[in-house]
Each structure stands twice: as C-alpha cells, then as structure tokens.
Protein backbone atom coordinates (compact mmCIF):
# COMPACT_ATOMS: atom_id res chain seq x y z
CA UNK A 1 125.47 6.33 -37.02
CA UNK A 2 127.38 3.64 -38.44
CA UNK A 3 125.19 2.05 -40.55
CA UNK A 4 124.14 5.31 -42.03
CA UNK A 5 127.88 5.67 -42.61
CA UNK A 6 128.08 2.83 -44.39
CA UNK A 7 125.14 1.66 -46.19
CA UNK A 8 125.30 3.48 -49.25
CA UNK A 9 128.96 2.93 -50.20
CA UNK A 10 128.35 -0.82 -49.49
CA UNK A 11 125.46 -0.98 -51.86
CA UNK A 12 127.42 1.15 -54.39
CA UNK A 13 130.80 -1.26 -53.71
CA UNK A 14 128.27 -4.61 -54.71
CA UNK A 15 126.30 -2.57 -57.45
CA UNK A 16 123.18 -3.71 -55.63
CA UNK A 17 121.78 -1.12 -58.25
CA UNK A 18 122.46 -3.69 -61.46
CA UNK A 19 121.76 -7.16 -59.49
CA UNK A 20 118.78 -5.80 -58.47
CA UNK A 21 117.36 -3.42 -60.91
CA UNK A 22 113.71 -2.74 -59.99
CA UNK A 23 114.86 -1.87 -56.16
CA UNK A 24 114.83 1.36 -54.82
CA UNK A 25 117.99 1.67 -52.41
CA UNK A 26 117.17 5.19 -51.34
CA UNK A 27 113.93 4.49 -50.29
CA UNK A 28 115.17 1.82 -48.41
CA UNK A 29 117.85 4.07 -46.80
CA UNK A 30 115.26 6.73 -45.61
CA UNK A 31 113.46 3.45 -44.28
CA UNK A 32 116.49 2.25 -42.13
CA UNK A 33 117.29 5.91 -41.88
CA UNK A 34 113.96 6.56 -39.99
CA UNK A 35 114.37 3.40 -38.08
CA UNK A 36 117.52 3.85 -36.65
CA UNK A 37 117.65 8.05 -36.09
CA UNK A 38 114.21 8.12 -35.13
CA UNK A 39 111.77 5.19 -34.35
CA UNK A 40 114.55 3.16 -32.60
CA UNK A 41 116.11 6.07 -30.24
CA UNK A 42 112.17 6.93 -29.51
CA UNK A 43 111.99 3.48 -27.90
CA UNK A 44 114.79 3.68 -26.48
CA UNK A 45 113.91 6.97 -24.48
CA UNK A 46 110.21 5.80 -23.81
CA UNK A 47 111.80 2.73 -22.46
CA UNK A 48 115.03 4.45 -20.28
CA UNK A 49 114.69 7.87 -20.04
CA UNK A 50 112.83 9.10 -17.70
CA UNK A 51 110.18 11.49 -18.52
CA UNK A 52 107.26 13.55 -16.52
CA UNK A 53 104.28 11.31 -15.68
CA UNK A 54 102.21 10.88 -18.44
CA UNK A 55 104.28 12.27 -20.82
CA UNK A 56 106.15 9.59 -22.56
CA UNK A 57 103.54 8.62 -25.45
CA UNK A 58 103.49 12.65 -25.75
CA UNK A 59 106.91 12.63 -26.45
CA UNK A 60 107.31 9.81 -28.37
CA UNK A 61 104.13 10.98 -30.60
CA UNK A 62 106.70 14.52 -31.06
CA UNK A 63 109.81 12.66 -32.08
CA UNK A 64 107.91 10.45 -34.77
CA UNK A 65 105.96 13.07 -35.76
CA UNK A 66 108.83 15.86 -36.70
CA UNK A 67 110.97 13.31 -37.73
CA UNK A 68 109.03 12.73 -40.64
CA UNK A 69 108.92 15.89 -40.97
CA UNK A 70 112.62 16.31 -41.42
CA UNK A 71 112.60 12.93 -43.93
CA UNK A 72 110.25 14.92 -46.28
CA UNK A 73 111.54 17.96 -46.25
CA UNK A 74 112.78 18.08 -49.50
CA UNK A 75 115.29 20.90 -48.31
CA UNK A 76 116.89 18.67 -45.85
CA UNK A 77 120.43 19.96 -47.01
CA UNK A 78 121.94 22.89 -47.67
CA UNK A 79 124.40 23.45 -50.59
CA UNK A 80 127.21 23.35 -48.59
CA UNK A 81 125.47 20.19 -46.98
CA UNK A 82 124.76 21.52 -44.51
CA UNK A 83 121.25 19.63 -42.45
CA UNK A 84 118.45 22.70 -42.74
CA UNK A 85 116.39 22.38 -39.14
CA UNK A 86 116.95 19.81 -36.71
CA UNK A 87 118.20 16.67 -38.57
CA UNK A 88 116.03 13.96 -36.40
CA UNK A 89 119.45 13.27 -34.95
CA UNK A 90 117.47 11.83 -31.97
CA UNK A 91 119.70 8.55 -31.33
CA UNK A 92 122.16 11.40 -30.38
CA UNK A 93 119.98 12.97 -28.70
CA UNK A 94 119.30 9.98 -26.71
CA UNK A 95 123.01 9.64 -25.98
CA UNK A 96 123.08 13.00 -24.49
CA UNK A 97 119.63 11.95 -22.37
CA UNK A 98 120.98 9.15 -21.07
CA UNK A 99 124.50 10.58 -20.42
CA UNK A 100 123.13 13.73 -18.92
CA UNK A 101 120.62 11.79 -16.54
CA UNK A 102 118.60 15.16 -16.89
CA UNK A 103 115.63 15.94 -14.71
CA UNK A 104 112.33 14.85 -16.45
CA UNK A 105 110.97 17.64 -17.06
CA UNK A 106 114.23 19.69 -18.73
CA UNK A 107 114.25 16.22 -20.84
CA UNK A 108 110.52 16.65 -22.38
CA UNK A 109 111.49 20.38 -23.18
CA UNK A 110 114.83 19.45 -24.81
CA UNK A 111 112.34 17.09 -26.76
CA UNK A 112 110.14 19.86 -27.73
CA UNK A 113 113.08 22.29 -28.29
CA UNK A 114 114.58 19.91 -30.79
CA UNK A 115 111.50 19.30 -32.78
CA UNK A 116 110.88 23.16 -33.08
CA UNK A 117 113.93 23.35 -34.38
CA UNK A 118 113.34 20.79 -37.11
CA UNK A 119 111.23 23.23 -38.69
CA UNK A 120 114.21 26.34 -38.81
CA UNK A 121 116.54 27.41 -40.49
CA UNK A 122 119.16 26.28 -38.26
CA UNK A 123 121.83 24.73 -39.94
CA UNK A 124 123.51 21.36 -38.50
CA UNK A 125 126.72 20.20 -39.14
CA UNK A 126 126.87 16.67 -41.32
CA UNK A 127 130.38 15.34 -40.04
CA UNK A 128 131.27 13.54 -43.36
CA UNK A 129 129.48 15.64 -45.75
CA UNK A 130 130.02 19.39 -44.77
CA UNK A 131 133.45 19.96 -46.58
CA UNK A 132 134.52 23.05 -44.72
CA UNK A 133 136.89 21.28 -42.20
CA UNK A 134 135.84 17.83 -42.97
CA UNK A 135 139.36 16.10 -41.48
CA UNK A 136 138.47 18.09 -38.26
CA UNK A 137 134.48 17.24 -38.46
CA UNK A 138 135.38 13.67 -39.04
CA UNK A 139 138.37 13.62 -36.12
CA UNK A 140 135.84 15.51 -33.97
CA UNK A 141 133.17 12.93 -34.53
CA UNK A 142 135.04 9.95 -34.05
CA UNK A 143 136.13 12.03 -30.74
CA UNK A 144 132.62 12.20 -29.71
CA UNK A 145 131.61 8.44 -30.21
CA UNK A 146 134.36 6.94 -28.86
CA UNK A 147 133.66 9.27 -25.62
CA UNK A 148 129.99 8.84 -25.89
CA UNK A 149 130.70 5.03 -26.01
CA UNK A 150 132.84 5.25 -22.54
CA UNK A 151 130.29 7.39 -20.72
CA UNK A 152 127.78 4.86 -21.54
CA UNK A 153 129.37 1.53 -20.86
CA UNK A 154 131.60 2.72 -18.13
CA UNK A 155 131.65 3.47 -14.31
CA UNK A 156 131.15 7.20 -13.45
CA UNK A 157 134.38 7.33 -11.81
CA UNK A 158 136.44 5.58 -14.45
CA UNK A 159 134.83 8.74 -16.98
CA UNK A 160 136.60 12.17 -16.11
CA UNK A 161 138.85 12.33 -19.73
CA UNK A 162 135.51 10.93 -22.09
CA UNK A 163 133.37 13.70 -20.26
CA UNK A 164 135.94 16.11 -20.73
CA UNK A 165 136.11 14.55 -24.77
CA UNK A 166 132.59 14.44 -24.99
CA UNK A 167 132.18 17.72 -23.94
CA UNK A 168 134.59 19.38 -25.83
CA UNK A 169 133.44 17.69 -29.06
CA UNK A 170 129.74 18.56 -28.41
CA UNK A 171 130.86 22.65 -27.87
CA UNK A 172 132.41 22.21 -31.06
CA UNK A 173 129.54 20.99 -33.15
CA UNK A 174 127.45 23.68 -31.12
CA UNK A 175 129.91 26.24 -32.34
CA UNK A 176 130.43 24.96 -36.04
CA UNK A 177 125.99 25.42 -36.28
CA UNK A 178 125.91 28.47 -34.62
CA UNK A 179 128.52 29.57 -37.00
CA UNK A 180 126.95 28.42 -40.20
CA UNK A 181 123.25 29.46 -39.08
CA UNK A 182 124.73 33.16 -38.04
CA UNK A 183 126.79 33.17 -41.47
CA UNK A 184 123.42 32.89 -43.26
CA UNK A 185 121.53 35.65 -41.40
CA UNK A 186 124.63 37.88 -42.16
CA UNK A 187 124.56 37.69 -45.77
C-alpha cells in the first residue's frame, strides 16, 4: 500500500517523465501495481494460508485471473473515484486471512466471493482518492495499518486495542461501500 502511495508523486517530484522521455510510467505502475496487490499477496496466501486440499493452485489461478481483470477494466473508477467491483485489493485481503486464521474452506469462498465481486458494481472506497471524507478515509486508513501491523507482528495477548482498531476501521470501510454502492441503486 505504500508504494502505491507513493510511486507516482515520486516520479512526478524527479520529472522521471522529461529525463526519461520514451518511458511509460503508468504502465510500469499497473506492472508494480499487479505485483504487489495481486501476484505477491497470491504467494503469500499459497505459501501461509491455509487452504482446502488441493485447492491452492485453484485459488491462486482465481486471484491472478480476476485481478487482471480489474487492471483492464477500463472502468476501474468511478467519478467520484470511487474503485467499480472488487479492486484486487488482495494484499488486504491477505492481511485479513492471516489475521482471521479462518477455516480453509470459509478462506477459498472469501476468495471466490471477492473475485465475483470484481466483476460488480460494487463500489470500494479509495482512502486517498474518494474526496467525500477524505481526512476521515485517510485517518481511518492509517488506523487500520497501524492495527493490521500489530496483529501481525505481535503476541495474541499483547492485541486486544489493534483488534478492537482493526475492527472498527474495517466496519467503517464496509459501511462507507455499502453506502456508496446503495446510493447508486437509489438514484
């Protein structure tokens, strides 16, 4: 999440643009984009999440395969910015796997869910983007890592105020995309 957050602005702040003019920057940033949201986090739950028995290429064959989906899509973003469909978010959604310790087989339907959902109208929140409530989206998300960051490098009994955190800043994002998607059906 943080290079995403930062790779653009860096290679606008060093005009990366004029020293190298015959580079494409945002094909390189749906490259690393696809690397780090998708290929890298499908590794990582082939590798430490564990998943029914014989199932693992299967899922890791669905997270590629609607994640580049969702890189195509040339509707990726709403006007409002606003991601359209599941945003291949799945580095988060290997946080939540690895967090959550779920069994296998609620983890291979959460994978299936999730790519289904790349291909609806659901809308996702972008934290830095979105601009309704973009303080609170950012204060939210820092919220979020910084508990996400605890759960995983910490004890479980040294965790009861980041789960609390955590869990309060995942209800919200829940809440701010059920909002938005329920906003669109209603106009």
């Amino acid at each position: 999440m943080m290079v995403d957050g930062f790779d653009g602005t860096l290679a606008r702040k060093y005009e990366v643009k004029a020293v190298l003019p015959n580079f494409d920057g945002s094909t390189l940033d749906m490259v690393i984009d696809y690397l780090t949201w998708a290929f890298i986090p499908a590794l990582f739950i082939y590798y430490f999440i564990e998943l029914p028995p014989n199932f693992a290429l299967l899922a890791v064959f669905i997270i590629l395969l609607s994640s580049m989906f969702c890189f195509c899509n040339t509707n990726m973003k709403s006007q409002d910015n606003y991601f359209v469909g599941f945003p291949a978010a799945w580095n988060i959604a290997a946080a939540y796997f690895y967090i959550l310790d779920l069994p296998p087989y609620i983890t291979l339907a959460t994978i299936i869910f999730l790519a289904i959902l790349t291909v609806t109208r659901m809308k996702f929140l972008h934290p830095f983007r979105v601009r309704f409530f973009m303080p609170l989206n950012i204060a939210v998300t820092l919220v979020w890592c910084a508990c996400a960051t605890s759960l995983i490098l910490s004890s479980p009994e040294h965790t009861a105020w980041a789960l609390w955190g955590w869990g309060l800043a995942s209800v919200y994002f829940i809440g701010m995309c059920l909002w938005r998607t329920a906003q669109e059906w209603f106009d």
